[in-house]
C-alpha atoms as a PDB file:
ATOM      1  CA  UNK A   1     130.500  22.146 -28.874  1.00  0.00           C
ATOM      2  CA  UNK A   2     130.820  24.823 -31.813  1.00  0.00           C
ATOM      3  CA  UNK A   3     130.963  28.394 -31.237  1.00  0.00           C
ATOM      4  CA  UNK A   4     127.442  28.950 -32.493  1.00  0.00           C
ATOM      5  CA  UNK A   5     126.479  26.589 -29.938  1.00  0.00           C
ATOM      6  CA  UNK A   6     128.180  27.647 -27.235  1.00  0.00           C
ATOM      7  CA  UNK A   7     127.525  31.355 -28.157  1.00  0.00           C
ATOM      8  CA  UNK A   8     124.008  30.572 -27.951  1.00  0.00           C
ATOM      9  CA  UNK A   9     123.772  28.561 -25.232  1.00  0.00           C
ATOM     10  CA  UNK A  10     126.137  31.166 -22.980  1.00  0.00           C
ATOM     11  CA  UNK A  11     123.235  33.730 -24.093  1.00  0.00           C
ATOM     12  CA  UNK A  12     120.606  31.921 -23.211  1.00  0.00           C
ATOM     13  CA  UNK A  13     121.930  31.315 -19.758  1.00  0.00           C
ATOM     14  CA  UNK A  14     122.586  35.315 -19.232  1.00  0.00           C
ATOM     15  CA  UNK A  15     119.796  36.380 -21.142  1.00  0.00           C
ATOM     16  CA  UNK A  16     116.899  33.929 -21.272  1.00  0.00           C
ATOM     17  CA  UNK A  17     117.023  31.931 -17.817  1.00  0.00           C
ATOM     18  CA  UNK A  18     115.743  33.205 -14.431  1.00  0.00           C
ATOM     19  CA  UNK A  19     116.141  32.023 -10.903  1.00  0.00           C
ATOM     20  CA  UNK A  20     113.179  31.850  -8.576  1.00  0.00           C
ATOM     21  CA  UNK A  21     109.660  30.325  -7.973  1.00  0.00           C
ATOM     22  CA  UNK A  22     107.806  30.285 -11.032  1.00  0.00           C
ATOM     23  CA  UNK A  23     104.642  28.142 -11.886  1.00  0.00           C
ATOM     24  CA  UNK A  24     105.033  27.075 -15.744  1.00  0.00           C
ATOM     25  CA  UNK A  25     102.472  26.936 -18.493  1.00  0.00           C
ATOM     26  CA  UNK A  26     101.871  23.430 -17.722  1.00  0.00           C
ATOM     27  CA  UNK A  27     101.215  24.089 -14.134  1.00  0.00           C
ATOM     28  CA  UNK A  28     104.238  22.392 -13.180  1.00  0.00           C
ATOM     29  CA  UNK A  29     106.296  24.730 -10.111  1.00  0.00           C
ATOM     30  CA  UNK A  30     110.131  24.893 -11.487  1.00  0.00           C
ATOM     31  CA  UNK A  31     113.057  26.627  -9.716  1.00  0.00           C
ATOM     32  CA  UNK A  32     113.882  28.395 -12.862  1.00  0.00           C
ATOM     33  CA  UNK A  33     112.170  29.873 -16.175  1.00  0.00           C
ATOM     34  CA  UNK A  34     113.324  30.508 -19.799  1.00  0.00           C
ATOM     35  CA  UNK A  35     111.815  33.392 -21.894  1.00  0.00           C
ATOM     36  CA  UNK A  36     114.169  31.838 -24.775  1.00  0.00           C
ATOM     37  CA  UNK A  37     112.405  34.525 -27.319  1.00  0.00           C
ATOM     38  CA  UNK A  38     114.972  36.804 -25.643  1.00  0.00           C
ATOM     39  CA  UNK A  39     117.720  35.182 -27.569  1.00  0.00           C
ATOM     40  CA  UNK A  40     115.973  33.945 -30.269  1.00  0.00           C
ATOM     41  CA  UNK A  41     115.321  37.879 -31.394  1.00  0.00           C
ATOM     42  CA  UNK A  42     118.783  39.194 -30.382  1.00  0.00           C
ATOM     43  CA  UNK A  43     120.183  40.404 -33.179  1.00  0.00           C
ATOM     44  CA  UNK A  44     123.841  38.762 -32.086  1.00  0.00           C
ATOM     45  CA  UNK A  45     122.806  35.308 -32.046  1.00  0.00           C
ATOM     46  CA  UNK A  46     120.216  35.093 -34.605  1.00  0.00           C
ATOM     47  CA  UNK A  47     122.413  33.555 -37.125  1.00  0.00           C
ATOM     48  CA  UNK A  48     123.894  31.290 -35.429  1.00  0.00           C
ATOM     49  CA  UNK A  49     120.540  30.226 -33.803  1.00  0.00           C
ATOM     50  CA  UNK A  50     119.277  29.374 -37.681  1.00  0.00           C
ATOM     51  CA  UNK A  51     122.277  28.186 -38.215  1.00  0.00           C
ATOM     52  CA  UNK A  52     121.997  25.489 -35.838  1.00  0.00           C
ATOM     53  CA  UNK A  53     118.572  24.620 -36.539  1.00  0.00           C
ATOM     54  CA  UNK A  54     119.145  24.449 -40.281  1.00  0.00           C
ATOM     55  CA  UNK A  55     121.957  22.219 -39.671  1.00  0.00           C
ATOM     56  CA  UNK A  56     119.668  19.765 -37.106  1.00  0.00           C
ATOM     57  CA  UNK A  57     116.433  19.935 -39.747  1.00  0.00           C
ATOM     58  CA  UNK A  58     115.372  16.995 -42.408  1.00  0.00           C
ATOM     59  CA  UNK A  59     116.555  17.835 -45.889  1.00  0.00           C
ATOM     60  CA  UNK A  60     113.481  16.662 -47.370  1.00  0.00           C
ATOM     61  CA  UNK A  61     111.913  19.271 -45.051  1.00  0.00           C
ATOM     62  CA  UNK A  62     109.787  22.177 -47.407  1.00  0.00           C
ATOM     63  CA  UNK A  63     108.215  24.297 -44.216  1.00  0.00           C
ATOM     64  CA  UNK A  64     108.938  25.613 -40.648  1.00  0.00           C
ATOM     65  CA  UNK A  65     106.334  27.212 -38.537  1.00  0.00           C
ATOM     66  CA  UNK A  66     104.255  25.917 -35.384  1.00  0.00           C
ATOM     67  CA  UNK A  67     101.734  27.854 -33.079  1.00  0.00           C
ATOM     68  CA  UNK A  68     102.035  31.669 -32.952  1.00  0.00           C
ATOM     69  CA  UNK A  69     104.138  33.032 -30.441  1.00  0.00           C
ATOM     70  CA  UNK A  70     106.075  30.148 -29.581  1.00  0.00           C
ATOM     71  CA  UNK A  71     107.240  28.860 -33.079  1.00  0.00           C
ATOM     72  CA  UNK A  72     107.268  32.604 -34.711  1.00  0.00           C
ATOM     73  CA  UNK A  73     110.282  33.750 -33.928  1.00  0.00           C
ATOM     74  CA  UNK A  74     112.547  30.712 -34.661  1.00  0.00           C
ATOM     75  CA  UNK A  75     111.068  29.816 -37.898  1.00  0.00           C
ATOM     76  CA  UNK A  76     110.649  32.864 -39.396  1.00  0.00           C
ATOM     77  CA  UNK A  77     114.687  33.430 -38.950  1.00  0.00           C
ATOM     78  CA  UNK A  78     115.178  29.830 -39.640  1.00  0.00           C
ATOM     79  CA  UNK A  79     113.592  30.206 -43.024  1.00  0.00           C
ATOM     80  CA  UNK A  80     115.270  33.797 -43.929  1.00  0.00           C
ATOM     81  CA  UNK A  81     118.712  32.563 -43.100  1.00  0.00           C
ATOM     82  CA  UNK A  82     118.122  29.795 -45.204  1.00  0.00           C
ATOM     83  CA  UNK A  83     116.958  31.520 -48.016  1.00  0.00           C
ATOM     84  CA  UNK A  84     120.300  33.205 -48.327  1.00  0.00           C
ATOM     85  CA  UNK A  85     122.124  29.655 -48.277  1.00  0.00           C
ATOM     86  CA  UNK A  86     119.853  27.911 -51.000  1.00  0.00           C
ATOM     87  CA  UNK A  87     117.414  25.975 -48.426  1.00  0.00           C
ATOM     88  CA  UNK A  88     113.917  27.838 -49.135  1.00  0.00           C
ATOM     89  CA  UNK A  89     111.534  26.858 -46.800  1.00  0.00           C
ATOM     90  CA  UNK A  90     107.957  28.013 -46.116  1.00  0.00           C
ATOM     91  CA  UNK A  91     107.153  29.928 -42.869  1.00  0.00           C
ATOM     92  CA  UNK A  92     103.815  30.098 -41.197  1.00  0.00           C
ATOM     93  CA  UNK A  93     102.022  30.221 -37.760  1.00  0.00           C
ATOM     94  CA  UNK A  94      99.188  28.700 -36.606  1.00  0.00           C
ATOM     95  CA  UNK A  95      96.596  30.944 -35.015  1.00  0.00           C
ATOM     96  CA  UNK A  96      95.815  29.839 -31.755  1.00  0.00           C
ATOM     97  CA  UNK A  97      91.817  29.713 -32.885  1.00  0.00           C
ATOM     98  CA  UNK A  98      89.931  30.128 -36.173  1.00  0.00           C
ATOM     99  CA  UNK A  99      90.293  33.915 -37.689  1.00  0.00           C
ATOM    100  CA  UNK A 100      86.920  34.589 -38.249  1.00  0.00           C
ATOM    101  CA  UNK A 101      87.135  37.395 -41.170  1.00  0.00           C
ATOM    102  CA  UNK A 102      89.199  37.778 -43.677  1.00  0.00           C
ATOM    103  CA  UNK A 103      90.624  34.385 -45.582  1.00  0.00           C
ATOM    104  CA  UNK A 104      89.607  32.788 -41.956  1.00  0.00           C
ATOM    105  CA  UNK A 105      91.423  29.888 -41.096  1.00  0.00           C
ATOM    106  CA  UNK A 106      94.470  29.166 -38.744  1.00  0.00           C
ATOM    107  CA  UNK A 107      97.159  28.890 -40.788  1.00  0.00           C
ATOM    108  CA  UNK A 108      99.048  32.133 -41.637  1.00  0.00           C
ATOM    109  CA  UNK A 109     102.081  32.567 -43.731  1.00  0.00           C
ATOM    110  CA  UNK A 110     103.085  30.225 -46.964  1.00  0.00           C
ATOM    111  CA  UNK A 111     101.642  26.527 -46.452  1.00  0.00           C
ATOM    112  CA  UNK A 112     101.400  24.206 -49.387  1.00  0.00           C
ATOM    113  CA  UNK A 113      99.336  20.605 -48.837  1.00  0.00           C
ATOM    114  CA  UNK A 114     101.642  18.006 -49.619  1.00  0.00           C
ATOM    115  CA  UNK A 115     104.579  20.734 -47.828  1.00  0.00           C
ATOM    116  CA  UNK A 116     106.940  18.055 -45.540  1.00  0.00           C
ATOM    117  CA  UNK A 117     106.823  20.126 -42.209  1.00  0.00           C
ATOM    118  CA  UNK A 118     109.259  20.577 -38.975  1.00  0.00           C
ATOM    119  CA  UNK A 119     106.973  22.388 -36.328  1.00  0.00           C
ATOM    120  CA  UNK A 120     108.852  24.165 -34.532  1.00  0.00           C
ATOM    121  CA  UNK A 121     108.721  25.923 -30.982  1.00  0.00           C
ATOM    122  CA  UNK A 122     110.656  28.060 -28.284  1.00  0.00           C
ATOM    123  CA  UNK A 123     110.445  26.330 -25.339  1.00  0.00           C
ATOM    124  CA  UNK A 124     108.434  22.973 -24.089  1.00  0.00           C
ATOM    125  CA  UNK A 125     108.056  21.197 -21.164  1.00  0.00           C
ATOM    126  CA  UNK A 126     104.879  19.110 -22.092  1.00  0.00           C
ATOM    127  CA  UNK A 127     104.682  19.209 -26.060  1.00  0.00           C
ATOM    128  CA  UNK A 128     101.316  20.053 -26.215  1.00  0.00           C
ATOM    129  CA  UNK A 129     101.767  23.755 -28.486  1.00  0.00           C
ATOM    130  CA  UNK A 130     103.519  21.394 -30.813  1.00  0.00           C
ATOM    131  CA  UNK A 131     101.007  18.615 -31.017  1.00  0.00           C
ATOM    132  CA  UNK A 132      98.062  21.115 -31.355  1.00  0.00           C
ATOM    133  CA  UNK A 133     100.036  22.441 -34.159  1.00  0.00           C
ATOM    134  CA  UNK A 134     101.244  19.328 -35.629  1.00  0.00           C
ATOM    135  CA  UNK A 135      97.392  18.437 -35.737  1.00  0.00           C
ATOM    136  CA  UNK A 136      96.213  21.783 -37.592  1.00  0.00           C
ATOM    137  CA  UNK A 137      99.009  21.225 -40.076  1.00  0.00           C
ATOM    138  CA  UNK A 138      97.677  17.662 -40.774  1.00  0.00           C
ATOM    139  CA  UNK A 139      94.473  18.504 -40.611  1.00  0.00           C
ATOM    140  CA  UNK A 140      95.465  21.501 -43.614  1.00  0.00           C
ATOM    141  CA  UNK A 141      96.350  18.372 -45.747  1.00  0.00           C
ATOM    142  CA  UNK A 142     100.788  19.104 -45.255  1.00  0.00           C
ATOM    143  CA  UNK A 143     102.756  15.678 -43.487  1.00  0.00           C
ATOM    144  CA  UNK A 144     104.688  16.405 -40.249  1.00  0.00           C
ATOM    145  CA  UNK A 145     108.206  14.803 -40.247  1.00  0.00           C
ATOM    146  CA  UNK A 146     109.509  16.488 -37.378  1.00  0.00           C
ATOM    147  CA  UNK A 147     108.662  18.482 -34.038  1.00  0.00           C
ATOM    148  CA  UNK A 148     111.725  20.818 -33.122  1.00  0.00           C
ATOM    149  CA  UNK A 149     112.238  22.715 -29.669  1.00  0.00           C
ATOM    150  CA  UNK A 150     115.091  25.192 -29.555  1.00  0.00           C
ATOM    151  CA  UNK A 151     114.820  24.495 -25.658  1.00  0.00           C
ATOM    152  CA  UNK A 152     113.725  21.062 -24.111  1.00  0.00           C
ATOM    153  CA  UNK A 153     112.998  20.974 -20.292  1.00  0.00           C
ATOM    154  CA  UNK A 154     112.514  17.839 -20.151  1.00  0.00           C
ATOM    155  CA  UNK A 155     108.740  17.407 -20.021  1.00  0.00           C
ATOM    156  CA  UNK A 156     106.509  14.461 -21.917  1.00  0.00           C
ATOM    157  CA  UNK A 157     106.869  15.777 -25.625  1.00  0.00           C
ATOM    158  CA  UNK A 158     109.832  12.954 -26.389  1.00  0.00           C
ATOM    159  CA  UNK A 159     106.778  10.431 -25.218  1.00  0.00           C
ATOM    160  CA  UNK A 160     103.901  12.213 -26.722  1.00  0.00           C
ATOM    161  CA  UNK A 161     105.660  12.632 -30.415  1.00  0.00           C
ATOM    162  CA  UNK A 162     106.498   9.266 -30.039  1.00  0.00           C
ATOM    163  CA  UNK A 163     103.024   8.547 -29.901  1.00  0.00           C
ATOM    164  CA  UNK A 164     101.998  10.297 -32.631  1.00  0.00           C
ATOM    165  CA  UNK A 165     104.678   9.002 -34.644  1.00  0.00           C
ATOM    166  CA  UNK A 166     106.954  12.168 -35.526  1.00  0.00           C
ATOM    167  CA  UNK A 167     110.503  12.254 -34.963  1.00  0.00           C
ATOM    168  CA  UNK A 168     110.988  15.003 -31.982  1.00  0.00           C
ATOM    169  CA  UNK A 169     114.685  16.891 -31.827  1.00  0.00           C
ATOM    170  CA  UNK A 170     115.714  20.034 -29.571  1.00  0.00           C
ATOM    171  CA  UNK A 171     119.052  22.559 -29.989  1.00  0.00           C
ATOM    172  CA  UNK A 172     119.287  22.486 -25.979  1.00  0.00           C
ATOM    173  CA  UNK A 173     118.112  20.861 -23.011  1.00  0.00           C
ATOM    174  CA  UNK A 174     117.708  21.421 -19.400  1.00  0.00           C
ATOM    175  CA  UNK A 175     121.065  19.849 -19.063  1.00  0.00           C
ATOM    176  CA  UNK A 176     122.685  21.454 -21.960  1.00  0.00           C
ATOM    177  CA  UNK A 177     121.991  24.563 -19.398  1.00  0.00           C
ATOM    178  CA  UNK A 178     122.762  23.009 -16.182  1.00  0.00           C
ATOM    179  CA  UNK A 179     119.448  22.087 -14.339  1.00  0.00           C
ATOM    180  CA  UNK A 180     119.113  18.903 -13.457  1.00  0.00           C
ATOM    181  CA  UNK A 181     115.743  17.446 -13.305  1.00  0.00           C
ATOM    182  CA  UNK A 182     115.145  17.705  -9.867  1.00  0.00           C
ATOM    183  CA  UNK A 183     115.362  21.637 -10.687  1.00  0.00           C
ATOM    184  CA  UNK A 184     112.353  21.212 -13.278  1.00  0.00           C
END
């Protein structure tokens, strides 16, 4: 494992990941939760966070984003930390619903049709967030080439990108932290 990794990974565990009863977004009761956003903003592993990604991303990739909150923190340092190696990428979110004023819409940020896009998100059990985005960024006229988690639990989304046809990658998984799957 590189340092980045395991600097990353060792924060997540002390920063990100709680012990108890908790009943996840997908309804699913789990033994343990992961707010990974609290490493993903730290200032001490942000580089090495979008490091990793950059390193685990398509090279014929042009944009990063996925649903707003999930995706925003990842891509936007993802695509700043690129910048300053040569790799521009766009950055968006998509809204979780239609704006109704302004430019309306549910795309915000810098997407291009034709852009070749990884959607990106925090933390998934099921896939869905990425899916729903995946579809709005089709649906906007840019191709999906990959979905990216910086934390898998283990859920459906390998099975669910599969069916969509998208290539489906995370930084960590449930066993990259030490939960087994019972411990889902």
């Amino acid at each position: 494992m590189s340092d980045a990794r395991e600097r990353v990974r060792e924060h997540l565990l002390e920063h990100s990941v709680r012990r108890g009863d908790f009943i996840l977004k997908s309804g699913r009761a789990s033994t343990w939760f992961i707010d990974s956003k609290k490493t993903i903003c730290a200032p001490e592993v942000m580089v090495d966070l979008a490091t990793l990604i950059l390193e685990r991303l398509p090279d014929d990739a042009t944009a990063i984003g996925g649903l707003t909150m999930g995706a925003d923190g990842a891509t936007f340092i993802t695509a700043g930390v690129g910048a300053t190696r040569g790799r521009n990428l766009n950055a968006f979110s998509v809204r979780k619903e239609v704006k109704d004023h302004g430019a309306g819409g549910r795309i915000a940020g810098v997407l291009v049709p034709g852009d070749r896009v990884v959607i990106t998100e925090d933390t998934v059990t099921r896939g869905t967030s990425l899916i729903e985005a995946a579809h709005v960024v089709r649906d906007y006229g840019a191709e999906v080439i990959m979905l990216f988690a910086v934390v898998d639990r283990g859920g459906t989304v390998s099975a669910m990108a599969a069916e969509e046809g998208i290539a489906f990658d995370a930084l960590f998984t449930s066993q990259d932290l030490g939960f087994t799957n019972e411990e889902m």
